[in-house]
C-alpha atoms as a PDB file:
ATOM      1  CA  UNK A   1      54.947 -30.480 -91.573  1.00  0.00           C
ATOM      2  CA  UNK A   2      54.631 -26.808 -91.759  1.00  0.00           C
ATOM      3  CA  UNK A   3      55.206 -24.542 -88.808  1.00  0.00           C
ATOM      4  CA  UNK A   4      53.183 -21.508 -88.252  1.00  0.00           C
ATOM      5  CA  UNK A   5      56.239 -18.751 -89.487  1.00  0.00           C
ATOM      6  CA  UNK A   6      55.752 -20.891 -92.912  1.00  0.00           C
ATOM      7  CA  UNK A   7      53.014 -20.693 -95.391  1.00  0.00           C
ATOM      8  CA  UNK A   8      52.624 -22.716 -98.540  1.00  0.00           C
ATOM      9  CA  UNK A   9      51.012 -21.511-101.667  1.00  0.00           C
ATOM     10  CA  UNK A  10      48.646 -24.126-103.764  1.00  0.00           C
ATOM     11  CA  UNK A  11      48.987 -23.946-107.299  1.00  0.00           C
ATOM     12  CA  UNK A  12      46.595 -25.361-110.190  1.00  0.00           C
ATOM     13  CA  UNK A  13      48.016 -26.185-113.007  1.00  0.00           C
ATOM     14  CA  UNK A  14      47.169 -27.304-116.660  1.00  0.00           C
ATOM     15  CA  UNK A  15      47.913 -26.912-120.600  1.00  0.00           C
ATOM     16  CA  UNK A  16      45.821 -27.612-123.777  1.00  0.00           C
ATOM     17  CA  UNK A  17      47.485 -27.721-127.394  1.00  0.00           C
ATOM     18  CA  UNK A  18      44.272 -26.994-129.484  1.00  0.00           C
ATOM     19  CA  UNK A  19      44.047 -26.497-133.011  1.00  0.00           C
ATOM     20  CA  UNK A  20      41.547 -23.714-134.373  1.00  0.00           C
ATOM     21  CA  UNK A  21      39.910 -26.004-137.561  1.00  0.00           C
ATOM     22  CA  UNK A  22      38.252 -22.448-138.625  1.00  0.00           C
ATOM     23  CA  UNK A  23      34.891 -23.520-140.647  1.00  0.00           C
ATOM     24  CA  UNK A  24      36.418 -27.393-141.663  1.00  0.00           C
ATOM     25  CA  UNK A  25      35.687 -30.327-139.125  1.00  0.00           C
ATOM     26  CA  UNK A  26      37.607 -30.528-136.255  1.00  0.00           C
ATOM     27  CA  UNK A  27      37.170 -34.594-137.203  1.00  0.00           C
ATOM     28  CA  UNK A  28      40.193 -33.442-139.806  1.00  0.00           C
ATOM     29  CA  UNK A  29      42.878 -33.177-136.700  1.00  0.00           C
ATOM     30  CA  UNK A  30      41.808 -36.621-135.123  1.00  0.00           C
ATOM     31  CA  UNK A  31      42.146 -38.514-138.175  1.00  0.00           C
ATOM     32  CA  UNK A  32      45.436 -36.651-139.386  1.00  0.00           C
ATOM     33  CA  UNK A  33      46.912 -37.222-135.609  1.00  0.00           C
ATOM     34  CA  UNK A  34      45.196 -40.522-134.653  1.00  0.00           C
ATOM     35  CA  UNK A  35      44.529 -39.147-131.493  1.00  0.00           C
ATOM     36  CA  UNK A  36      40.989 -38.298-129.630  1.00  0.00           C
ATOM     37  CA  UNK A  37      40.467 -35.165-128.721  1.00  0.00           C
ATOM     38  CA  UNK A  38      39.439 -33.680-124.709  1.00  0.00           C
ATOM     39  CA  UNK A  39      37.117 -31.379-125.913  1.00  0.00           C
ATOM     40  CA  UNK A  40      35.999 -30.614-129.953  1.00  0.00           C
ATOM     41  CA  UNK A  41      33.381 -28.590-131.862  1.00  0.00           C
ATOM     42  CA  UNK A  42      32.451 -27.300-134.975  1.00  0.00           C
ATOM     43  CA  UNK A  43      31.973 -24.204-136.143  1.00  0.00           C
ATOM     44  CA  UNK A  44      27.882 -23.142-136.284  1.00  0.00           C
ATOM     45  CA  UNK A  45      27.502 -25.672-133.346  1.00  0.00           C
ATOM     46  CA  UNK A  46      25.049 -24.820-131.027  1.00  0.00           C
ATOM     47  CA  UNK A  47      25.561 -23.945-127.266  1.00  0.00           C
ATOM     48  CA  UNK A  48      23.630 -22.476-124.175  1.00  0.00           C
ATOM     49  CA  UNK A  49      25.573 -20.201-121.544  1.00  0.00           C
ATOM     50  CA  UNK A  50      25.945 -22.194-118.409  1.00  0.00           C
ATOM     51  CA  UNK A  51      25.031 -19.010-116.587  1.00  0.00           C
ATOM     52  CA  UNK A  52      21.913 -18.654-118.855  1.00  0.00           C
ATOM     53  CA  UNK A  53      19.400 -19.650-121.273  1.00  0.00           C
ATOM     54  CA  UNK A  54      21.028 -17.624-124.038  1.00  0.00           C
ATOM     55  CA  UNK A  55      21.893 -20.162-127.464  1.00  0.00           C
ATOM     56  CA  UNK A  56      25.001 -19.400-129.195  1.00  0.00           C
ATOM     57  CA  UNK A  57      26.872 -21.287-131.993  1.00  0.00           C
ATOM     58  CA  UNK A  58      30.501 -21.291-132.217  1.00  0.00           C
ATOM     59  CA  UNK A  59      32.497 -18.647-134.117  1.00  0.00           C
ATOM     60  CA  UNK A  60      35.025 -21.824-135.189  1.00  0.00           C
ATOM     61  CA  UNK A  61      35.821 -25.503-134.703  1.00  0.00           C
ATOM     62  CA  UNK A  62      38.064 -26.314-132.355  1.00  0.00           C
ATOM     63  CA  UNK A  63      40.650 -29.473-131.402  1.00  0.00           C
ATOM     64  CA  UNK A  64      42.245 -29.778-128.128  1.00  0.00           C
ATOM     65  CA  UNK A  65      43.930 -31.919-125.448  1.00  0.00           C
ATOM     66  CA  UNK A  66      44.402 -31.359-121.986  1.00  0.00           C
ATOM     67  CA  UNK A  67      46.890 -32.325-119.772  1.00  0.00           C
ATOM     68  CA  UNK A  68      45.621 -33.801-116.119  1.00  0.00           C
ATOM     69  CA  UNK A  69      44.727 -30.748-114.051  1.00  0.00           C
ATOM     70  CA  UNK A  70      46.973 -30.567-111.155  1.00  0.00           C
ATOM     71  CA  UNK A  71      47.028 -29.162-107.540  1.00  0.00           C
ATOM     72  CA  UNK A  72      49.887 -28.673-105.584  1.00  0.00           C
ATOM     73  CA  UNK A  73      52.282 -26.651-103.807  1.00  0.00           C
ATOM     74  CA  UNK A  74      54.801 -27.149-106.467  1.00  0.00           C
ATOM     75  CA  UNK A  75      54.875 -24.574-109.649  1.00  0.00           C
ATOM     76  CA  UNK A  76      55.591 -27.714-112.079  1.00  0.00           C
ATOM     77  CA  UNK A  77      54.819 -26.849-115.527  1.00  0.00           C
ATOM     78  CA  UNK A  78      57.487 -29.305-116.994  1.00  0.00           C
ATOM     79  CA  UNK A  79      55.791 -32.437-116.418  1.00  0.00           C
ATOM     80  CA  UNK A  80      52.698 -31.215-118.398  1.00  0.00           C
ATOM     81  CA  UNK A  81      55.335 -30.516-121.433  1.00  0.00           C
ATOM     82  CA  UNK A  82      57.103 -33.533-120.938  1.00  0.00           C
ATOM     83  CA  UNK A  83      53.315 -35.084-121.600  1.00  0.00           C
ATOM     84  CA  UNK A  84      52.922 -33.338-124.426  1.00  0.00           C
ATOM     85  CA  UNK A  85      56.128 -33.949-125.637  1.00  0.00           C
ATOM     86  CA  UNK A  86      55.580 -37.536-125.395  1.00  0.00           C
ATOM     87  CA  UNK A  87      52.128 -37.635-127.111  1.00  0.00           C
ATOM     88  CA  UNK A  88      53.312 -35.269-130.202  1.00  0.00           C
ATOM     89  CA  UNK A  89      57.131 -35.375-130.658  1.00  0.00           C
ATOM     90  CA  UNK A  90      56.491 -38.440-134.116  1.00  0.00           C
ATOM     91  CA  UNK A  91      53.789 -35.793-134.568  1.00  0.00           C
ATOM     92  CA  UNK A  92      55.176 -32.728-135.366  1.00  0.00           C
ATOM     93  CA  UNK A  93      55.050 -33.044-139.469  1.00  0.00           C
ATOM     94  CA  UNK A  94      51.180 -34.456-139.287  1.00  0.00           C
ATOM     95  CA  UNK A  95      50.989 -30.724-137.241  1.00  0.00           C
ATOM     96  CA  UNK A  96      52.805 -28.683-139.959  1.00  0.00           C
ATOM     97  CA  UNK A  97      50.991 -29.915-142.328  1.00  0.00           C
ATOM     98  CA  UNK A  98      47.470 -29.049-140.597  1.00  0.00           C
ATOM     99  CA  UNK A  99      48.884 -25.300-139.783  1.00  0.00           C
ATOM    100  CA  UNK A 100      49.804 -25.188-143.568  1.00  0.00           C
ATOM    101  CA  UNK A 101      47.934 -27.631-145.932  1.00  0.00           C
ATOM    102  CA  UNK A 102      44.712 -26.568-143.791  1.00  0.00           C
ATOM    103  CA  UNK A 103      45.885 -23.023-142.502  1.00  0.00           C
ATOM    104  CA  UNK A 104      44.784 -24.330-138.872  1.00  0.00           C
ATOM    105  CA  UNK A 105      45.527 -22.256-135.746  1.00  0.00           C
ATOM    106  CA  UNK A 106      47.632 -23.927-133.438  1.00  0.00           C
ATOM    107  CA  UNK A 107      47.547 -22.762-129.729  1.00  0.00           C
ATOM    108  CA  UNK A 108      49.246 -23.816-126.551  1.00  0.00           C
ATOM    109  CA  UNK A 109      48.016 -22.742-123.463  1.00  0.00           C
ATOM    110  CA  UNK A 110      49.687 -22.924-120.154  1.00  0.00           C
ATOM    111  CA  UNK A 111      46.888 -21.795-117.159  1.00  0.00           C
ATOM    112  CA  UNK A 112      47.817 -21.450-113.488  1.00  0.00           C
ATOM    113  CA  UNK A 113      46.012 -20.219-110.780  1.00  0.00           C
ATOM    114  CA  UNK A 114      47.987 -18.948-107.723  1.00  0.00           C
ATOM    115  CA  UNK A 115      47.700 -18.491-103.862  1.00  0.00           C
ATOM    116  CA  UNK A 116      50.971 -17.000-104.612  1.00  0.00           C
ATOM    117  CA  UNK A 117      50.971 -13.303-106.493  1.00  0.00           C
ATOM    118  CA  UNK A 118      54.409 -13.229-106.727  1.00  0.00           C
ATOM    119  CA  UNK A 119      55.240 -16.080-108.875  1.00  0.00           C
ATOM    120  CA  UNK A 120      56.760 -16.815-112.909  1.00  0.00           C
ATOM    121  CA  UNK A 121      57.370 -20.211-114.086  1.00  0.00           C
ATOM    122  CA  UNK A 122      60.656 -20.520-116.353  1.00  0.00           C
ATOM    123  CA  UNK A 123      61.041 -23.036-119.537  1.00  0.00           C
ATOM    124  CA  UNK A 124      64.055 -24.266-120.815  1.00  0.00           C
ATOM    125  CA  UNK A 125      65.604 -24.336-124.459  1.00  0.00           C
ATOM    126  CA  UNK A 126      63.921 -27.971-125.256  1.00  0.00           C
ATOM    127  CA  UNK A 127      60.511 -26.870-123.781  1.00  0.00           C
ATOM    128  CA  UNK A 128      60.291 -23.611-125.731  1.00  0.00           C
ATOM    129  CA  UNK A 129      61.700 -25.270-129.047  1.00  0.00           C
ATOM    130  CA  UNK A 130      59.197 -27.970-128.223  1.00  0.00           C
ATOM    131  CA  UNK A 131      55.964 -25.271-128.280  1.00  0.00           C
ATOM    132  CA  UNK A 132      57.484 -23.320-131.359  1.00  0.00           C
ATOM    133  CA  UNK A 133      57.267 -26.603-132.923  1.00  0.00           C
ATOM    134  CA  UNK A 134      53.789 -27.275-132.656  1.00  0.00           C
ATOM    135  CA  UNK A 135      52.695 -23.836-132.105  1.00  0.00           C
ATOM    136  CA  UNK A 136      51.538 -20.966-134.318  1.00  0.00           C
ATOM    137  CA  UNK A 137      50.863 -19.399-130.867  1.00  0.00           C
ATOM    138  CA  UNK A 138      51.190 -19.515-127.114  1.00  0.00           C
ATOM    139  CA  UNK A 139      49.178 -18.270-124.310  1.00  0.00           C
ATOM    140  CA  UNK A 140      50.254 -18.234-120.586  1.00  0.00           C
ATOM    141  CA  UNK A 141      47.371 -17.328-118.009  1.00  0.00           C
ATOM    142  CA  UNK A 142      47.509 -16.459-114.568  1.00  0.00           C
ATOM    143  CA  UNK A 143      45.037 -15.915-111.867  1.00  0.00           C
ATOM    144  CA  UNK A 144      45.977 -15.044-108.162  1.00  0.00           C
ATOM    145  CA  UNK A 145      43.017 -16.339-106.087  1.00  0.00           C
ATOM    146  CA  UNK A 146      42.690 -16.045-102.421  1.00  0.00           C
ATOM    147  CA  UNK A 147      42.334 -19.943-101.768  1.00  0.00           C
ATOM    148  CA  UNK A 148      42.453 -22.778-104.433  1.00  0.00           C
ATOM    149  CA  UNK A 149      41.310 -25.717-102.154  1.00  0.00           C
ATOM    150  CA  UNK A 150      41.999 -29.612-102.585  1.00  0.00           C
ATOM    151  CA  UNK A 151      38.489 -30.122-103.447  1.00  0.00           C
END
């Protein structure tokens, strides 16, 4: 139970490996991978801004999977590799040969948001061999808010 000298930070965590399809169907990647994707579109889809009436399409397909957001005073990025690792490690040819027989993008994404501005996250050997594996790139966001809430 915390005392009142001792503050904890909330941290909210997730990753997506998506795969940029480009102008092919994102369909490709599910049916190379056997798995089902979080979120997918095609390129030329259609959209409208959530913050207005504006229609857009999309500039490209895309493929990706999410790991379960999570919130918590612990800076744990591990367990959402060790997920990924799990789902993708007897994957990792089927994913060189979308980067190369279908010159697909690749990308994982690590996103945290922070009560806590003064905080890095560190990955091991196994966990960066594990992205270089799958990715053609990597993206690491963070965002220091004033309060992330349970809710």
């Amino acid at each position: 139970m915390p005392t009142d000298m001792e503050n904890y930070f909330l941290n909210k965590i997730s990753c997506e490996f998506a795969i940029i399809t480009h102008d092919k169907d994102c369909h490709i990647v599910t049916n190379v991978l056997g798995l089902e994707p979080s979120r997918f579109f095609n390129k030329g889809d259609k959209f409208t801004s959530k913050y207005s009436s504006r229609i857009g399409y999309k500039p490209h397909g895309l493929w990706a999977i999410q790991s379960k957001l999570v919130i918590s005073e612990e800076l744990d990025v591990s367990s959402h590799l060790r997920y990924f690792q799990k789902l993708l490690e007897d994957k990792i040819e089927l994913i060189e040969k979308l980067k190369n027989q279908y010159q697909f993008e690749c990308v994982f994404t690590i996103s945290i948001e922070t009560e806590d501005v003064g905080v890095g996250i560190d990955l091991n050997e196994i966990e960066l061999t594990f992205i270089t594996k799958i990715s053609s790139r990597y993206t690491c966001t963070f965002i220091a808010k004033r309060s992330i809430g349970k809710g």
